[in-house]
PDB file of N, CA and C in Angstrom:
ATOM      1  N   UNK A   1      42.828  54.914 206.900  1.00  0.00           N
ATOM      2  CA  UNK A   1      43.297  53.547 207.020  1.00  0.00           C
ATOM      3  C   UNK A   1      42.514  52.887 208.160  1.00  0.00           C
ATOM      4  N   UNK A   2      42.064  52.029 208.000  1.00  0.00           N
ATOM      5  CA  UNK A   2      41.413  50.789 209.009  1.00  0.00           C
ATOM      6  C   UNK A   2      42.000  50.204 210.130  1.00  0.00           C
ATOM      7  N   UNK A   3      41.098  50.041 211.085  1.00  0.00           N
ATOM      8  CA  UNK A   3      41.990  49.784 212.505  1.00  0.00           C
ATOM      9  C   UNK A   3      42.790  48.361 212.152  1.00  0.00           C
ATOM     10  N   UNK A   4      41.705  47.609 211.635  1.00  0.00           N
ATOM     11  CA  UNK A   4      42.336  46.292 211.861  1.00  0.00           C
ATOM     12  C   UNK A   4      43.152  46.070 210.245  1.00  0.00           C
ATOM     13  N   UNK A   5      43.495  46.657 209.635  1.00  0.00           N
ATOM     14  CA  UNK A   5      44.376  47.240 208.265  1.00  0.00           C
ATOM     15  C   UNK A   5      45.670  47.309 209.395  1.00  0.00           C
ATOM     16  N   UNK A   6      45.460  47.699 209.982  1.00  0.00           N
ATOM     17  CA  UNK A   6      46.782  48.369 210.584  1.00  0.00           C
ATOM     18  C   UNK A   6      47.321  47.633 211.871  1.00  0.00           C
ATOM     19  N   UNK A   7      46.192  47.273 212.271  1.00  0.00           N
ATOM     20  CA  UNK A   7      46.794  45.953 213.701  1.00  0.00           C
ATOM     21  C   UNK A   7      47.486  44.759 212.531  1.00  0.00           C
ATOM     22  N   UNK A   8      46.579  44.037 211.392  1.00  0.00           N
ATOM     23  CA  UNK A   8      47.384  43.386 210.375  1.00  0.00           C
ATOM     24  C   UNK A   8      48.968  43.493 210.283  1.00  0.00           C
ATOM     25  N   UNK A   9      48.999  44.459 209.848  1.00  0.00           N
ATOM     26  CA  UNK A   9      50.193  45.339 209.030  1.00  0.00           C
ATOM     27  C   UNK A   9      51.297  45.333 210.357  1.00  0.00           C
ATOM     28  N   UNK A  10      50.664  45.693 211.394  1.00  0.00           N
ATOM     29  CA  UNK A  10      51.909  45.903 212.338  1.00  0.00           C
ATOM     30  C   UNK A  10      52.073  44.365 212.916  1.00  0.00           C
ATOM     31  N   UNK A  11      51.014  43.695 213.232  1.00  0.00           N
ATOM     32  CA  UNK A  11      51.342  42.233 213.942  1.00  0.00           C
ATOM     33  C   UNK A  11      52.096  41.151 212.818  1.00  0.00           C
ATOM     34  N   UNK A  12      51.740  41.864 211.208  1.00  0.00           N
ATOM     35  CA  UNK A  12      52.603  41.098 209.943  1.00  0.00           C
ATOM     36  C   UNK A  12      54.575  41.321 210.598  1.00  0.00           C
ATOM     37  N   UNK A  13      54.310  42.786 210.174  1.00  0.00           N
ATOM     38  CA  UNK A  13      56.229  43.019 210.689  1.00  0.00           C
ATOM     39  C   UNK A  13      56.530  42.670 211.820  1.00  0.00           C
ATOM     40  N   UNK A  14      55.649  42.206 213.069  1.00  0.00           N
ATOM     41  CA  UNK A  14      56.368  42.200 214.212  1.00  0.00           C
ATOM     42  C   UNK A  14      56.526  40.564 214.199  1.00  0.00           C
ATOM     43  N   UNK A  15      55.906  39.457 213.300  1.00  0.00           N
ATOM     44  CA  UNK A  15      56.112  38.496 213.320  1.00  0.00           C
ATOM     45  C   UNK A  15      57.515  38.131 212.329  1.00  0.00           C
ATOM     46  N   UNK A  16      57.289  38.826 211.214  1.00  0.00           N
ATOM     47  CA  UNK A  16      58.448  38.342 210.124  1.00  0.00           C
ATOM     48  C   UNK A  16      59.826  39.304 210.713  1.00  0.00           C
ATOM     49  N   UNK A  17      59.725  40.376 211.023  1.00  0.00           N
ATOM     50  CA  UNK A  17      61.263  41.312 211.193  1.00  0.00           C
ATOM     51  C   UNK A  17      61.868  41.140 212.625  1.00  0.00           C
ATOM     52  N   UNK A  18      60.606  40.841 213.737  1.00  0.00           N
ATOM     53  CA  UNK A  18      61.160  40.594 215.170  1.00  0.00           C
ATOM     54  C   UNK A  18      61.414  38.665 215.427  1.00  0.00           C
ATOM     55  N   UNK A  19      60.537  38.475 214.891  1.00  0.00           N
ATOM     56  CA  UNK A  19      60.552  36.635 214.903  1.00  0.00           C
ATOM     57  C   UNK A  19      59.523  36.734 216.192  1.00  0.00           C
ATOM     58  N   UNK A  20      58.872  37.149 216.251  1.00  0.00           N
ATOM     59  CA  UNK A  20      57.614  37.172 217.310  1.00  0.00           C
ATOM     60  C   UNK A  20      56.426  35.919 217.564  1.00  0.00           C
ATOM     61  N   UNK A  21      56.479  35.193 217.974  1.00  0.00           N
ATOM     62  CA  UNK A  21      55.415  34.256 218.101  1.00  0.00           C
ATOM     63  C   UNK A  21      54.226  34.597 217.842  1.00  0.00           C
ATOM     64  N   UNK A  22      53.078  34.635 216.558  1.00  0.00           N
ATOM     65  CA  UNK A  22      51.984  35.340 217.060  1.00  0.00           C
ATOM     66  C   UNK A  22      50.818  34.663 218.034  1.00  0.00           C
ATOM     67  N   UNK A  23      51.505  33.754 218.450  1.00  0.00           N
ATOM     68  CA  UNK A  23      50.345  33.748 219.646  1.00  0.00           C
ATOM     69  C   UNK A  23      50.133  34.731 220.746  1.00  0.00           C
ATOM     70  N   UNK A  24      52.014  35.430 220.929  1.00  0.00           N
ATOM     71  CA  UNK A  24      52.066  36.141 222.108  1.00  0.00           C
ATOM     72  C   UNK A  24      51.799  37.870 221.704  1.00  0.00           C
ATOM     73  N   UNK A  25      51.020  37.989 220.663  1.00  0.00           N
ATOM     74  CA  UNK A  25      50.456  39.371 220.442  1.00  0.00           C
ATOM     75  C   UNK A  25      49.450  39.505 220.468  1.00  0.00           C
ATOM     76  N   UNK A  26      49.093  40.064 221.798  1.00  0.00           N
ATOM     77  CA  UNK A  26      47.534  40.188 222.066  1.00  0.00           C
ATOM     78  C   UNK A  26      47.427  42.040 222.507  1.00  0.00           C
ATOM     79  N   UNK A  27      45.895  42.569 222.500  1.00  0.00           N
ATOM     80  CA  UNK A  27      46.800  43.634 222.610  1.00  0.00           C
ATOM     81  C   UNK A  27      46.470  44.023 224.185  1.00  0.00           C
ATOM     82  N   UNK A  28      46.668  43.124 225.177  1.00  0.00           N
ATOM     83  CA  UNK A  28      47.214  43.494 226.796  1.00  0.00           C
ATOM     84  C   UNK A  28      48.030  43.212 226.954  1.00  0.00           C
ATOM     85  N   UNK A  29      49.206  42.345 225.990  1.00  0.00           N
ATOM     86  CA  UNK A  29      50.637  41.721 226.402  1.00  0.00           C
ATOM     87  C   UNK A  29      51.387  43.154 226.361  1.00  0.00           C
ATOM     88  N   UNK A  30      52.204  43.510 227.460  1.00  0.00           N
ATOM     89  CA  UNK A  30      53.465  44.113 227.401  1.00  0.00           C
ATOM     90  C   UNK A  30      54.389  43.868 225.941  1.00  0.00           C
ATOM     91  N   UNK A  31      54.585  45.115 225.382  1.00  0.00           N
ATOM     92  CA  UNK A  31      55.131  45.574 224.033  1.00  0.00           C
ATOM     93  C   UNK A  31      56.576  45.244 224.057  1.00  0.00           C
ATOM     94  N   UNK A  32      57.123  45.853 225.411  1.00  0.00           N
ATOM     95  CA  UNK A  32      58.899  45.968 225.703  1.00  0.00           C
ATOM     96  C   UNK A  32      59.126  44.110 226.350  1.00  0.00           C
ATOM     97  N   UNK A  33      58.554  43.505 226.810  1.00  0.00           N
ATOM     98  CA  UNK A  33      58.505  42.211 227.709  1.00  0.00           C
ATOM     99  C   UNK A  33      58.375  41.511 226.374  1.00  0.00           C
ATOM    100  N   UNK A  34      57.129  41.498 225.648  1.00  0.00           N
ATOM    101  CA  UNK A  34      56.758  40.821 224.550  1.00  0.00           C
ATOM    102  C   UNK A  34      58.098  40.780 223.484  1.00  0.00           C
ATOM    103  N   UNK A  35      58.171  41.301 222.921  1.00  0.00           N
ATOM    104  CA  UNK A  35      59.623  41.911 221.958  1.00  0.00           C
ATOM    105  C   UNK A  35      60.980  41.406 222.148  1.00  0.00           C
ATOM    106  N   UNK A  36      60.939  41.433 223.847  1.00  0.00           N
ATOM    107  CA  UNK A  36      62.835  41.671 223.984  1.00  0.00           C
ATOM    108  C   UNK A  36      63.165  42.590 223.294  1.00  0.00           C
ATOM    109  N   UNK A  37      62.170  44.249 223.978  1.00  0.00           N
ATOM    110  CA  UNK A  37      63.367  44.961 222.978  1.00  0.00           C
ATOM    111  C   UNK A  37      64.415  46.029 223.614  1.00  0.00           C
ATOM    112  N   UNK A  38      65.826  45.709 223.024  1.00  0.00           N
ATOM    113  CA  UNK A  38      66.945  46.553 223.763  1.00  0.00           C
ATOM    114  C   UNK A  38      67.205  47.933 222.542  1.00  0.00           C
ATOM    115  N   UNK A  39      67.863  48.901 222.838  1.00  0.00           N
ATOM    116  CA  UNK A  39      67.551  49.929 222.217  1.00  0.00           C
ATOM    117  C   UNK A  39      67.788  49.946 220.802  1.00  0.00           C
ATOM    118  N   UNK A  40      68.664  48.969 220.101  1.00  0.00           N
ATOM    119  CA  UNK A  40      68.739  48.683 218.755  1.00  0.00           C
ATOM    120  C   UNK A  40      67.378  48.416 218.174  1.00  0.00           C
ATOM    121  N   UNK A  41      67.120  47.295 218.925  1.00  0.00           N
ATOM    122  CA  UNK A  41      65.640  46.989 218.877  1.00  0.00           C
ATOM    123  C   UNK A  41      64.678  47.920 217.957  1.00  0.00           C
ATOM    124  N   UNK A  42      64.963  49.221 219.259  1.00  0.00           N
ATOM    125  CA  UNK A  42      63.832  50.168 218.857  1.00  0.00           C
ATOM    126  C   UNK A  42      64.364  51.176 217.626  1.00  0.00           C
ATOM    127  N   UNK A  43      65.641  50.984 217.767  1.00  0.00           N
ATOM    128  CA  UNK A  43      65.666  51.591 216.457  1.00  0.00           C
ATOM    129  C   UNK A  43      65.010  51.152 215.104  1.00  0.00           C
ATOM    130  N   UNK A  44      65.129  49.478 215.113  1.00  0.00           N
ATOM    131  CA  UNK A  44      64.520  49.127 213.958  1.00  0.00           C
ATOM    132  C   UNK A  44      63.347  49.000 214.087  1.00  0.00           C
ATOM    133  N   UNK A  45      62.430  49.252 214.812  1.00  0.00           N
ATOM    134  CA  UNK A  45      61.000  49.038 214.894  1.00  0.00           C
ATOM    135  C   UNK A  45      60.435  50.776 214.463  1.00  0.00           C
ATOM    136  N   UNK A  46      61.512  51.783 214.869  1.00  0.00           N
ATOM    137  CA  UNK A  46      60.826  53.011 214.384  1.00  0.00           C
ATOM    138  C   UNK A  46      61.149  53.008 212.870  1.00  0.00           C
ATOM    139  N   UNK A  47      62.112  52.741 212.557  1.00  0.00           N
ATOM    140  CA  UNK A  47      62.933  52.200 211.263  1.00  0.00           C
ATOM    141  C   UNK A  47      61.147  51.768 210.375  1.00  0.00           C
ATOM    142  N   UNK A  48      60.907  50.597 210.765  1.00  0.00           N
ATOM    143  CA  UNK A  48      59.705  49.710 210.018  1.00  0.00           C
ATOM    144  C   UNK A  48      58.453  50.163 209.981  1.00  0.00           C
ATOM    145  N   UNK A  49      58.102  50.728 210.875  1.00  0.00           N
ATOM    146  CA  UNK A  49      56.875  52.153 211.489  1.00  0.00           C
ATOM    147  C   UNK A  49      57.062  53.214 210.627  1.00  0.00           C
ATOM    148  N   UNK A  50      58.213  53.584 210.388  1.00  0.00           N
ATOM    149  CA  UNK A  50      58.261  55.021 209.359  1.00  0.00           C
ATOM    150  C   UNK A  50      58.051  54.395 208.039  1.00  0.00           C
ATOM    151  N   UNK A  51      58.532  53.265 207.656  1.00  0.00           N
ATOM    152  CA  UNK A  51      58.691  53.296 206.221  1.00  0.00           C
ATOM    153  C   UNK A  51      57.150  52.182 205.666  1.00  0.00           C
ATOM    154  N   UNK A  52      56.468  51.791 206.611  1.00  0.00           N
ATOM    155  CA  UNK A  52      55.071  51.155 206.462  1.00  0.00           C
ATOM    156  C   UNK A  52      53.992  52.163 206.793  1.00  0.00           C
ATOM    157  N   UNK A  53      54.598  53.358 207.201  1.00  0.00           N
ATOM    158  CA  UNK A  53      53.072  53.902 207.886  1.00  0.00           C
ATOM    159  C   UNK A  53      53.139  55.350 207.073  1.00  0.00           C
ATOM    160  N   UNK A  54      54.801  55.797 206.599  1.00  0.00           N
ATOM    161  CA  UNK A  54      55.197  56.797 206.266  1.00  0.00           C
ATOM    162  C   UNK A  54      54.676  58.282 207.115  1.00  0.00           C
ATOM    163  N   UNK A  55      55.318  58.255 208.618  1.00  0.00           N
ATOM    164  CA  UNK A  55      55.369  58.946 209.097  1.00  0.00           C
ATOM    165  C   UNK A  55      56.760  59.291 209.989  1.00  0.00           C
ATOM    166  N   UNK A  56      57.368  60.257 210.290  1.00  0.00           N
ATOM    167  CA  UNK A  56      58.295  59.896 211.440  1.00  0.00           C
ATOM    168  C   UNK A  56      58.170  60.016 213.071  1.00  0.00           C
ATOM    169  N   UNK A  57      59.315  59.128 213.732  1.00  0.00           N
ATOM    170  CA  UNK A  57      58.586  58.536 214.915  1.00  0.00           C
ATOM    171  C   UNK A  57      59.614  59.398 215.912  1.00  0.00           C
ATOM    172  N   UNK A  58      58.970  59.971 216.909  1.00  0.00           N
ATOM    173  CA  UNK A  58      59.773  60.435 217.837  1.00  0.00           C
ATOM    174  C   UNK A  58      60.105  59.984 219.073  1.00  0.00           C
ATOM    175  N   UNK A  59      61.391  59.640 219.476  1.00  0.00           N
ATOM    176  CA  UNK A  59      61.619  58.522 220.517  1.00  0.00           C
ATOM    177  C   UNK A  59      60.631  58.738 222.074  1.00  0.00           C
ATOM    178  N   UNK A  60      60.484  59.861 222.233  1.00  0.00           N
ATOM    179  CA  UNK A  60      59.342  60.201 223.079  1.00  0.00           C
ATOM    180  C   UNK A  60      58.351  59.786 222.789  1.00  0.00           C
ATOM    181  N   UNK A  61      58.053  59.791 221.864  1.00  0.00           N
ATOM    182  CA  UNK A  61      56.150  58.798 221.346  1.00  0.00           C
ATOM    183  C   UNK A  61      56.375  57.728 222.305  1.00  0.00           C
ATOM    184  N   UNK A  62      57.345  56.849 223.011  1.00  0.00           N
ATOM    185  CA  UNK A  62      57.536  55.601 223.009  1.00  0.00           C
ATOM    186  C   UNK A  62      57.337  55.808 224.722  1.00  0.00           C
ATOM    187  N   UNK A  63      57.444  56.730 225.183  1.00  0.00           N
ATOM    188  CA  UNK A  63      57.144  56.508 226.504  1.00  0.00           C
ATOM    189  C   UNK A  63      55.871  56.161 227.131  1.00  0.00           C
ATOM    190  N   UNK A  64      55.136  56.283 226.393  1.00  0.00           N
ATOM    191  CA  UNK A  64      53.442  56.359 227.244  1.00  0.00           C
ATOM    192  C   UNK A  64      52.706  54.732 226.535  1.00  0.00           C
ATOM    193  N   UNK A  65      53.915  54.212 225.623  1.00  0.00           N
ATOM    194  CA  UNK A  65      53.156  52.872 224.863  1.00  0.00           C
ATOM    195  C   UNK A  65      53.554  51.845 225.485  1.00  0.00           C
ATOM    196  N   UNK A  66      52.943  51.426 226.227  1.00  0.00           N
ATOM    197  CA  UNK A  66      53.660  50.185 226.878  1.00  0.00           C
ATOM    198  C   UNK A  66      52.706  48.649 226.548  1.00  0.00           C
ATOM    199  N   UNK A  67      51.646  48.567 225.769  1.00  0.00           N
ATOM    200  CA  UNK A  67      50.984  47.805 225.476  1.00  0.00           C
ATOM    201  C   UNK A  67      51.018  47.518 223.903  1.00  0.00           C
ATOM    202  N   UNK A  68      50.978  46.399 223.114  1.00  0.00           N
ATOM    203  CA  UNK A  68      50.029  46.610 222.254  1.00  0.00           C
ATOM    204  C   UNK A  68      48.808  47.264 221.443  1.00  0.00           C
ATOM    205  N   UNK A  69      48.230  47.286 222.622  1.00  0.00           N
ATOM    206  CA  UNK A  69      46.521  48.317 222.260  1.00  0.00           C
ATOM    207  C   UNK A  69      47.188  49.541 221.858  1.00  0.00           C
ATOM    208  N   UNK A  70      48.078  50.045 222.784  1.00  0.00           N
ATOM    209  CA  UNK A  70      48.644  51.654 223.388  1.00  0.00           C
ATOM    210  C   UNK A  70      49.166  51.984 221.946  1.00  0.00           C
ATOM    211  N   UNK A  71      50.109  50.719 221.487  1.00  0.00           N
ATOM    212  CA  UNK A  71      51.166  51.076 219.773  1.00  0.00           C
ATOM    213  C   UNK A  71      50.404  50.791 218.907  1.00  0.00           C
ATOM    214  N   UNK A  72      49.159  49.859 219.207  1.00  0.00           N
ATOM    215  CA  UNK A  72      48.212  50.138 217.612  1.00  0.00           C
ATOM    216  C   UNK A  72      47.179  51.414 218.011  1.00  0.00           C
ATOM    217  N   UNK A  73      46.981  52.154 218.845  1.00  0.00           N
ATOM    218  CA  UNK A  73      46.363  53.288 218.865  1.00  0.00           C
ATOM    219  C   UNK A  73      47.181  54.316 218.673  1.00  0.00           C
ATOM    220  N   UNK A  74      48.338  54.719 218.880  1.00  0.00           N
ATOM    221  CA  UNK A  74      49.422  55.757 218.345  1.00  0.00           C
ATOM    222  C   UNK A  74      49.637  55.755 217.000  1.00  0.00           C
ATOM    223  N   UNK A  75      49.971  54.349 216.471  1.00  0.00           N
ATOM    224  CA  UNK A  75      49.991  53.945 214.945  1.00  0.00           C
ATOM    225  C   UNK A  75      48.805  54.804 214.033  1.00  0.00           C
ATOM    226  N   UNK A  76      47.305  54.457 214.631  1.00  0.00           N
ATOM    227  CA  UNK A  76      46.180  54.839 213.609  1.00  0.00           C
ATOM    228  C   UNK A  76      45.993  56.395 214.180  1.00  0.00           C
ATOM    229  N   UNK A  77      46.842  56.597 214.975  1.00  0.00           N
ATOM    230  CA  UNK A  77      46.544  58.526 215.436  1.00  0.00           C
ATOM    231  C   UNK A  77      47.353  59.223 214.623  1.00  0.00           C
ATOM    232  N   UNK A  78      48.794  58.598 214.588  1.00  0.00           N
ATOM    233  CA  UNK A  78      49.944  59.331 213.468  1.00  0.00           C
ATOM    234  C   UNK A  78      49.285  58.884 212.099  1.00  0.00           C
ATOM    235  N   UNK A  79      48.514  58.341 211.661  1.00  0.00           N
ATOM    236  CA  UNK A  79      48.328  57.620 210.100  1.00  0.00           C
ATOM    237  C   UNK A  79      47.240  58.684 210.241  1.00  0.00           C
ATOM    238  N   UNK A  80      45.984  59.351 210.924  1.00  0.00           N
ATOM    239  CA  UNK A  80      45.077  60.069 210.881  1.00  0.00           C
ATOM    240  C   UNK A  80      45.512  61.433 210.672  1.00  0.00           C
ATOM    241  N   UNK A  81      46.350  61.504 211.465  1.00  0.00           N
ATOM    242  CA  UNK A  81      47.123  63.100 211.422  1.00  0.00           C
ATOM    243  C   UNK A  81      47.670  63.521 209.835  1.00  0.00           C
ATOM    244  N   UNK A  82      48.548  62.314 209.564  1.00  0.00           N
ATOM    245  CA  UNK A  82      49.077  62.528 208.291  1.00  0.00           C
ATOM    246  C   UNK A  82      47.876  62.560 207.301  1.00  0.00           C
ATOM    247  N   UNK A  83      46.708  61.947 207.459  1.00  0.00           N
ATOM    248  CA  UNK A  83      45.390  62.614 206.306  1.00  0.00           C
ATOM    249  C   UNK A  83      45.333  63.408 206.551  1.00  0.00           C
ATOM    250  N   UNK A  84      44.988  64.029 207.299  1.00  0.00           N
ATOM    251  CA  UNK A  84      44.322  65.098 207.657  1.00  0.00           C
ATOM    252  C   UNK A  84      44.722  66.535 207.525  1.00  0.00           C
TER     253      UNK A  84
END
């Protein structure tokens, strides 16, 4: 799958399922700041991640992503793994 296939795909759901402005998705903006997200939040964002990327997400994945760049590079690492 393609990097920018997949920055698409994720900046598509984070505009229509979060109501996200896409002006404010860049990928140095803060992910958790950007979002407003409280832990429901993240439930539905691993929720939309599993069932678009068809992988599952482990709430620990989520500690080291604090950017944009950081969640579309985890995104195309779990989508690589699962080819592979």
């Amino acid at each position: 799958m393609e990097t920018k296939f997949i920055v698409d795909k994720i900046n598509g759901f984070l505009v229509e399922e979060f109501e996200v402005d896409p002006g404010k998705i860049t990928p140095a903006a803060n992910l958790r700041e950007t979002l407003e997200l409280d832990s429901l939040d993240y439930i539905d964002l691993v929720v939309v991640i599993e069932s678009n990327f068809g992988f599952k997400v482990k709430p620990e994945d989520f500690t080291n992503i604090d950017t944009f760049q950081s969640f579309y590079d985890y995104v195309e690492h779990r989508v690589g793994e699962k080819v592979a």
